[in-house]
Protein backbone atom coordinates (compact mmCIF):
# COMPACT_ATOMS: atom_id res chain seq x y z
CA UNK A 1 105.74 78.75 96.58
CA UNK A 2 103.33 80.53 94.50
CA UNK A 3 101.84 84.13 95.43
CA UNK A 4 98.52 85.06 94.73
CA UNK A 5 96.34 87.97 95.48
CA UNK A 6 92.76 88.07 96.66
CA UNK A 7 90.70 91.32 95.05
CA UNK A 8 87.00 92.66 95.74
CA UNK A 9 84.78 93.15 92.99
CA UNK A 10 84.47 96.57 94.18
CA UNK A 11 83.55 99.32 91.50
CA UNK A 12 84.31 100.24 89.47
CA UNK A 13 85.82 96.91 87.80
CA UNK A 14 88.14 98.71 85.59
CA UNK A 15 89.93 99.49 88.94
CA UNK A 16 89.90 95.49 90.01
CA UNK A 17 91.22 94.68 86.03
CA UNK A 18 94.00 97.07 86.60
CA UNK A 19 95.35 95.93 90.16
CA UNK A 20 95.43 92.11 88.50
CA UNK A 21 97.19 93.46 85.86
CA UNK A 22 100.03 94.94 88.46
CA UNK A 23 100.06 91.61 89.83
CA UNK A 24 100.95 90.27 86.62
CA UNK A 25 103.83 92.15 86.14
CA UNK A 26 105.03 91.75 90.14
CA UNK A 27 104.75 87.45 89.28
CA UNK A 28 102.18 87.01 90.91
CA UNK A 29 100.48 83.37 90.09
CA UNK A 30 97.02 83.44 90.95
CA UNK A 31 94.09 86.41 91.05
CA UNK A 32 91.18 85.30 92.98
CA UNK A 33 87.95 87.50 93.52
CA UNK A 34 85.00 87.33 95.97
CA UNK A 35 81.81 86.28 94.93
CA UNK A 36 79.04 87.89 96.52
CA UNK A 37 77.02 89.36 93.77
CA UNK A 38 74.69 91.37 96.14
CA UNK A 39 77.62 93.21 97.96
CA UNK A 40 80.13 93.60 95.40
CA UNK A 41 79.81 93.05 91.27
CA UNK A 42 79.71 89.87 89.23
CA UNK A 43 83.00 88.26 89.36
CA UNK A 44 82.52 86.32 86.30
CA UNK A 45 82.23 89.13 84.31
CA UNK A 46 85.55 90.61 85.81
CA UNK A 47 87.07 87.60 85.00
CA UNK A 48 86.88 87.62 81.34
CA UNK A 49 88.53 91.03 81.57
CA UNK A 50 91.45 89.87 83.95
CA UNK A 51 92.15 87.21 81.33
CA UNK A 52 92.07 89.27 78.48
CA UNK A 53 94.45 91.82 80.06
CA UNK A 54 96.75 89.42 81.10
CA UNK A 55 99.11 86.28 79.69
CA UNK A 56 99.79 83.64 82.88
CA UNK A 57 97.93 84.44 85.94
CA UNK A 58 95.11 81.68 87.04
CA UNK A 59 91.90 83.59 87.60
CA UNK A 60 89.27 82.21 90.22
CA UNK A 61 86.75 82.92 92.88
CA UNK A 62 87.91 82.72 96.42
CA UNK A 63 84.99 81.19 96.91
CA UNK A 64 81.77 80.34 94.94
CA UNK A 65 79.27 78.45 96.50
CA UNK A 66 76.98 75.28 95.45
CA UNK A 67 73.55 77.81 96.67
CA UNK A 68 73.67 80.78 94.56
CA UNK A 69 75.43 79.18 91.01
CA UNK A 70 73.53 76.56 88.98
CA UNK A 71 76.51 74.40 89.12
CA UNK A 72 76.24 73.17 85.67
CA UNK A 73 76.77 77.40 84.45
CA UNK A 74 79.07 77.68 86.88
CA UNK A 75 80.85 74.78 84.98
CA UNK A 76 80.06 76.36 81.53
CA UNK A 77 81.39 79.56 82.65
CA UNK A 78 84.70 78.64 83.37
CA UNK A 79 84.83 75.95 80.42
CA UNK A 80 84.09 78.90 78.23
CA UNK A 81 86.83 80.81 79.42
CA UNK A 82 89.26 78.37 79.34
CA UNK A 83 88.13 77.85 75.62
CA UNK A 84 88.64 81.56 74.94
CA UNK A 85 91.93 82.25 76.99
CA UNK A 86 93.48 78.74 77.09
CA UNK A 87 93.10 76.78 80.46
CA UNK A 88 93.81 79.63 83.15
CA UNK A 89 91.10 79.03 85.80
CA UNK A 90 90.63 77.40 89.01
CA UNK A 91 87.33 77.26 90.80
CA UNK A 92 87.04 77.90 94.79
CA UNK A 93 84.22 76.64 96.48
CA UNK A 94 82.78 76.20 99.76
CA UNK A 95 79.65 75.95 101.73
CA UNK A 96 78.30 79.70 101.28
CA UNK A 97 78.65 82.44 103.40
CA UNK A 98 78.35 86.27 102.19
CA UNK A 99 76.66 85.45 99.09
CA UNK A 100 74.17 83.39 100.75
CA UNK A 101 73.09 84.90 104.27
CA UNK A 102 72.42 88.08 102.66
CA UNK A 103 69.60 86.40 100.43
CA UNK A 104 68.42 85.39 103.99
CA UNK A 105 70.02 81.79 103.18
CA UNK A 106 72.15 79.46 105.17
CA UNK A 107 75.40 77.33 103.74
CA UNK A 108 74.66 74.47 102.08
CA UNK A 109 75.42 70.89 103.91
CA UNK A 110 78.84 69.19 103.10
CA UNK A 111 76.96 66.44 101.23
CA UNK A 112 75.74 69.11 98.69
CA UNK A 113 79.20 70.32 98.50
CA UNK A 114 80.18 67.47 97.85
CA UNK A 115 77.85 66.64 94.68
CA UNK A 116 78.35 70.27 93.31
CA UNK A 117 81.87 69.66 93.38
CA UNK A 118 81.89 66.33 91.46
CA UNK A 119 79.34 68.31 89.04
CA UNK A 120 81.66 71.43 88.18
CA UNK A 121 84.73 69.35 87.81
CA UNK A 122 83.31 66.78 85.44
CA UNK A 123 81.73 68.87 82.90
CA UNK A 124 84.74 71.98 83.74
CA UNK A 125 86.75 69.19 82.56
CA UNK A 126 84.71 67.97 79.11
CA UNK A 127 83.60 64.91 80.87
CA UNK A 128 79.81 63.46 81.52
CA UNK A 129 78.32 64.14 84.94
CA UNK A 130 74.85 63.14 86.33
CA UNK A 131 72.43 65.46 87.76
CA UNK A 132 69.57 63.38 89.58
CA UNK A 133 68.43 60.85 86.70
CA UNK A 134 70.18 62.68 83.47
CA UNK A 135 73.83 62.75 82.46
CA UNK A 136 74.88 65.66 80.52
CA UNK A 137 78.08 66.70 79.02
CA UNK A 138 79.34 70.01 77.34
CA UNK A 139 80.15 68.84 73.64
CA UNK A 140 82.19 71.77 72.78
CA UNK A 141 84.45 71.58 75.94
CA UNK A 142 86.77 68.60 75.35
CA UNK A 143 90.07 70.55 76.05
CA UNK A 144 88.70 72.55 79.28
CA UNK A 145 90.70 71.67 82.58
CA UNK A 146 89.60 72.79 85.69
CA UNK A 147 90.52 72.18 89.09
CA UNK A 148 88.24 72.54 91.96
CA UNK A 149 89.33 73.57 95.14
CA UNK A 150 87.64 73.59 98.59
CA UNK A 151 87.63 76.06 101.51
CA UNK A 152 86.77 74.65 104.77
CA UNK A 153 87.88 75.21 108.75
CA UNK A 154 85.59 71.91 110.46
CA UNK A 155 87.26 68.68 110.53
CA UNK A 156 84.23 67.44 108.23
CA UNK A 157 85.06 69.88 105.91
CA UNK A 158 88.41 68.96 105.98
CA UNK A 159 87.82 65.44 105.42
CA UNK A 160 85.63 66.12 102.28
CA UNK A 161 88.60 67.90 100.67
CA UNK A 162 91.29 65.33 101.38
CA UNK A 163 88.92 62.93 99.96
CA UNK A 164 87.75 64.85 96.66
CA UNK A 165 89.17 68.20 95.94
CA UNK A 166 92.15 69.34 93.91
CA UNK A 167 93.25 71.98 96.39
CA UNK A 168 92.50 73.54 100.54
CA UNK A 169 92.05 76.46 100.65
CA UNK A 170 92.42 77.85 104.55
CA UNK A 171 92.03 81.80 104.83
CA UNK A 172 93.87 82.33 107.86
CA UNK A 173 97.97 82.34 107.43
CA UNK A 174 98.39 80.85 111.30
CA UNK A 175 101.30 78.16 111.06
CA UNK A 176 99.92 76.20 114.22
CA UNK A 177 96.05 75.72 112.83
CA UNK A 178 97.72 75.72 109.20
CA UNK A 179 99.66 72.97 110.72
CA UNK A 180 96.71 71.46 112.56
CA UNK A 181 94.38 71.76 108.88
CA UNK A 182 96.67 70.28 106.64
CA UNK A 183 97.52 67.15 108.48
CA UNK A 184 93.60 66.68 109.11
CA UNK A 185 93.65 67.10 105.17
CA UNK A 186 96.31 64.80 104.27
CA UNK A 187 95.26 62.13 106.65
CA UNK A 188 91.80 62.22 104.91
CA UNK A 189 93.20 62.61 101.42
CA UNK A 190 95.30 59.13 102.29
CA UNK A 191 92.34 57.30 104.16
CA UNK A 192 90.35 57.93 100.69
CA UNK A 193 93.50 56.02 99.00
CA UNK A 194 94.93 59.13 97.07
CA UNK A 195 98.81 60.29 97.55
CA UNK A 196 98.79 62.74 101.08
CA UNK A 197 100.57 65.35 98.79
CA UNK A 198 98.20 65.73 95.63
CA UNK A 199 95.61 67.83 97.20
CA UNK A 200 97.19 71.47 96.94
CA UNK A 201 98.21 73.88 99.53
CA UNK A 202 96.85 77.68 99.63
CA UNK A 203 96.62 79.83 102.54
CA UNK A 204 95.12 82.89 101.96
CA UNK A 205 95.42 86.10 104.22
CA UNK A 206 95.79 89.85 104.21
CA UNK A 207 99.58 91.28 103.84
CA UNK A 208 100.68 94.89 104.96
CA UNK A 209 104.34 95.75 104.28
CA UNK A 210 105.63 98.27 107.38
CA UNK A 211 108.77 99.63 107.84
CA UNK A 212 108.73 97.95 110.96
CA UNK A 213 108.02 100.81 112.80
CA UNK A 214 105.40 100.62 116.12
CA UNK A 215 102.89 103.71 114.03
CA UNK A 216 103.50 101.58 110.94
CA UNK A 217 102.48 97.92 113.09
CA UNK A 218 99.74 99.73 114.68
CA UNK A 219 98.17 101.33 111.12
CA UNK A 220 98.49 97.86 109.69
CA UNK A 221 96.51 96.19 112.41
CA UNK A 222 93.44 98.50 112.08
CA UNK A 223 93.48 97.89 108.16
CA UNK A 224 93.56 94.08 108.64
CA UNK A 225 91.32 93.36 112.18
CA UNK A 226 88.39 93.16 109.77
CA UNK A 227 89.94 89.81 108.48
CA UNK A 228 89.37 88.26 111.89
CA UNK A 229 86.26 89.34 112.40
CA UNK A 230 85.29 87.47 108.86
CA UNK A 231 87.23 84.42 110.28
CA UNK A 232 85.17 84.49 113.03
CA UNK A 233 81.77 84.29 111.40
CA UNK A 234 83.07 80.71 109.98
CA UNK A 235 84.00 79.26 113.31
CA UNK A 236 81.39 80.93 115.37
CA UNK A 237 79.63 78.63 112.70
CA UNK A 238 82.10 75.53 113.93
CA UNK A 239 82.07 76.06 117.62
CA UNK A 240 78.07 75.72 117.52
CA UNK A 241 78.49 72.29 115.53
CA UNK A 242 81.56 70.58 117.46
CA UNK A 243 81.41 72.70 120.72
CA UNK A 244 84.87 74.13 121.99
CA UNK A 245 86.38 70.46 122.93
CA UNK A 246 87.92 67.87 120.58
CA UNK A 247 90.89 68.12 118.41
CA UNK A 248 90.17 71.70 117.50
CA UNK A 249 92.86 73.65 117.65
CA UNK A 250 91.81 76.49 120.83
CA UNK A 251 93.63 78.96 118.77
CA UNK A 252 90.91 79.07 116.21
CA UNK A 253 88.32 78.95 118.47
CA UNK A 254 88.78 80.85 121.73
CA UNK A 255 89.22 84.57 120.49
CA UNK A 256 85.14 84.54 119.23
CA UNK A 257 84.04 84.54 122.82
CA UNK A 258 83.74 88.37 122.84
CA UNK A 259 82.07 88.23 119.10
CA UNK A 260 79.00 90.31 119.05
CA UNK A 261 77.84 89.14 115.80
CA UNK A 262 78.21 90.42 112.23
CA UNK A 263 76.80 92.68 109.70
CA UNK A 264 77.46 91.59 105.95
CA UNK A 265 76.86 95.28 105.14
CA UNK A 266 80.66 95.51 106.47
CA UNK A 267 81.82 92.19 105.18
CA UNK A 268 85.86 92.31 104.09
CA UNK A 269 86.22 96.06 105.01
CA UNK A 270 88.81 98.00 106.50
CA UNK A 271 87.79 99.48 109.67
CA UNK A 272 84.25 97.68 109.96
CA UNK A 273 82.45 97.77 112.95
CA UNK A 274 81.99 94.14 113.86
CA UNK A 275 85.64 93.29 114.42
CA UNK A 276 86.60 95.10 117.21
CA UNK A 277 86.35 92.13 119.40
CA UNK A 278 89.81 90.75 117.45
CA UNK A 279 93.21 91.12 119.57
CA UNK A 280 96.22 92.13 118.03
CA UNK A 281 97.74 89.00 119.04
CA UNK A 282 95.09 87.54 116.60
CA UNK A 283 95.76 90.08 114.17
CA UNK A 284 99.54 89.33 113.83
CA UNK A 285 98.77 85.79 113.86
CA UNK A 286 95.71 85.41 111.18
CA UNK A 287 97.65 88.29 108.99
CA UNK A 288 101.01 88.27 107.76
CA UNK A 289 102.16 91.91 109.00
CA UNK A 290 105.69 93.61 109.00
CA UNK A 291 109.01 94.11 107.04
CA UNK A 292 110.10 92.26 103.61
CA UNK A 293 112.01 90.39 105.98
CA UNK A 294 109.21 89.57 108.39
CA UNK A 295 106.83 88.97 105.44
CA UNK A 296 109.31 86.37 104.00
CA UNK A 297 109.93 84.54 107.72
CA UNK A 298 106.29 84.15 107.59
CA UNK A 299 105.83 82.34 104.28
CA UNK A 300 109.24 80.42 104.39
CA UNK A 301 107.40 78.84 107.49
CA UNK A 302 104.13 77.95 105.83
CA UNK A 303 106.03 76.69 102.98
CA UNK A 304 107.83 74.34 105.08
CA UNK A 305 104.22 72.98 106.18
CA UNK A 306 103.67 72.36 102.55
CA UNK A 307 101.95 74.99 101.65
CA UNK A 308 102.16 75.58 97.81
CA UNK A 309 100.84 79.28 97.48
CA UNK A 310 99.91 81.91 99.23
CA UNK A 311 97.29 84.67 98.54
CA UNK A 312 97.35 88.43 99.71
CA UNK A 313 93.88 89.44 100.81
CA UNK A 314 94.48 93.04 99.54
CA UNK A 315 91.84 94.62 101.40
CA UNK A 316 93.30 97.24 102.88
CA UNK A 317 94.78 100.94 102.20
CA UNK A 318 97.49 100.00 100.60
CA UNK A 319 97.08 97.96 97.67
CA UNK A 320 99.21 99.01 94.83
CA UNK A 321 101.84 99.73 97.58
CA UNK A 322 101.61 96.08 98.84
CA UNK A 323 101.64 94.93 95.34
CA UNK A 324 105.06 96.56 94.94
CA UNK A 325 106.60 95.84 98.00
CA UNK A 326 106.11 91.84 97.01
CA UNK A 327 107.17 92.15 93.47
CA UNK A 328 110.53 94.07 94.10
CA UNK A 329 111.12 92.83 97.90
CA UNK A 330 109.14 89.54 98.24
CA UNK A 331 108.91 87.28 95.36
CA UNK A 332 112.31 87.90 93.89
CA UNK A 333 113.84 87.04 97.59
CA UNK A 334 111.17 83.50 97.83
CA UNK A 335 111.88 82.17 94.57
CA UNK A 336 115.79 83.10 94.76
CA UNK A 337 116.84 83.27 98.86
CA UNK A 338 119.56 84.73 99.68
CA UNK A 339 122.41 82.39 101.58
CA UNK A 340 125.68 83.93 102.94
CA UNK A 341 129.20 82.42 101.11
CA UNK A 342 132.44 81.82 102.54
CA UNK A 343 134.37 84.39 103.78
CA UNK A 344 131.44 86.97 103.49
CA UNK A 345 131.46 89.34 105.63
């Protein structure tokens, strides 16, 4: 499995270069960024500094949106980096949330989702793509490859990435609705006629490393309840679409009933105001909270769902201390596990 991290654009930017750096050297895969231009600063930008200060990681926003990017410079934009650091990026996507409601906007419909997608990946990839009655193609981006990948919680928006995109991306790190997600994605993925297992597999969530301690559980909870409470402003979106029946899981669904609503002003922050409607029991289940040991239980179980990466929301008070704990207690443990030989003791 594949770990990534998830940073703000948060100034100054020097500070978000640096911390992808440190992932870098920890072996971490993947840096994604948010990309809300009005709250935080432009991730595109950042990105051309997180590639030139590092040699593997993918870089990528967790997620762009077909309402705020022209799709065909959103295309150009990572076909230009690729050309300048060699083919390191990966574009998220989904409907539109922070980036849009704060321009008093709404999230696009699935079927423009669905166009913008084909759009970025053809020309991210040097191919043609058609935009109403004209076909256009970047002529200088023949070697660019670019996956797209879609974020999504609905069971429409589930279906639309097992039929099209290159990667789910679910930002919630429950096994049960991870379970529930990818199966929904798969099944879609097969009815479209492509192999179950091609679409990729990243669930992204905040980590805290504790020493296990109740103080340490407790601190860690606080820093991360903001997560569901930005969880909640998707499905709050869902439950007023499909209602609280169906096949959706109740786990995603039932802990909004005491949301008040939400204030973007607050929107991925420690200690916001608008999550305090979030159990712990939500917290621990959303989040991926505890020991090395209890972080590793955690991911050997999504793994065994088929999930190919997971990526630390590292939104929190302890960044470069969560950064550490995974490079020198995590990742070497995932990649080589431990198993007990005969006649240990």
């Amino acid at each position: 499995m594949d770990i990534g991290v998830v940073l703000q654009c948060t100034p100054p930017a020097s500070r978000v270069v640096e911390l992808a750096r440190q992932a870098e050297t920890h072996g971490f895969s993947h840096v994604w960024t948010f990309d809300s231009h009005l709250l935080w600063q432009e991730p595109y930008v950042i990105h051309s500094q997180i590639l030139a200060a590092t040699r593997k990681v993918v870089v990528g926003p967790m997620v762009t949106n077909p309402a705020t990017r022209d799709w065909t410079v959103t295309a150009s934009t990572f076909a230009t980096l690729n050309d300048m650091f060699g083919n390191r990026t990966v574009c998220g996507i989904g409907r539109g949330d922070s980036a849009v409601r704060t321009l008093g906007g709404k999230p696009t419909t699935l079927a423009t989702l669905r166009e913008s997608i084909e759009v970025i990946r053809e020309l991210g990839n040097g191919r043609s793509a058609r935009i109403g009655d004209t076909v256009v193609r970047f002529p200088w981006a023949s070697a660019s490859r670019l996956e797209v990948w879609v974020a999504g919680y609905g069971p429409r928006a589930l279906d639309l990435t097992g039929e099209v995109a290159d990667g789910f991306i679910l930002q919630l790190a429950d096994p049960d609705i991870a379970a529930w997600t990818i199966a929904r994605v798969r099944a879609a993925a097969e009815k479209a006629g492509r192999a179950p297992g091609s679409v990729k597999i990243c669930v992204a969530a905040p980590a805290y490393v504790t020493d296990g301690s109740d103080a340490a559980t407790a601190h860690a909870r606080e820093q991360c309840r903001w997560f569901g409470g930005m969880v909640g402003n998707h499905v709050a979106d869902i439950v007023a679409k499909y209602g609280t029946d169906g096949d959706i899981p109740a786990a995603l669904t039932d802990y909004i009933a005491g949301r008040q609503g939400y204030d973007y002003n607050e929107h991925g922050r420690a200690g916001n105001t608008h999550a305090e409607f979030v159990p712990d029991a939500i917290v621990d289940r959303f989040c991926v909270i505890g020991t090395p040991d209890e972080q590793l239980a955690r991911l050997h179980e999504l793994e065994k769902l088929g999930v190919d990466q997971f990526a630390v929301y590292l939104q929190h008070d302890a960044k470069t201390a969560t950064l550490d704990a995974y490079g020198e207690s995590v990742l070497p443990r995932l990649a080589h596990p431990v198993t007990a030989t005969a006649g240990a003791e």
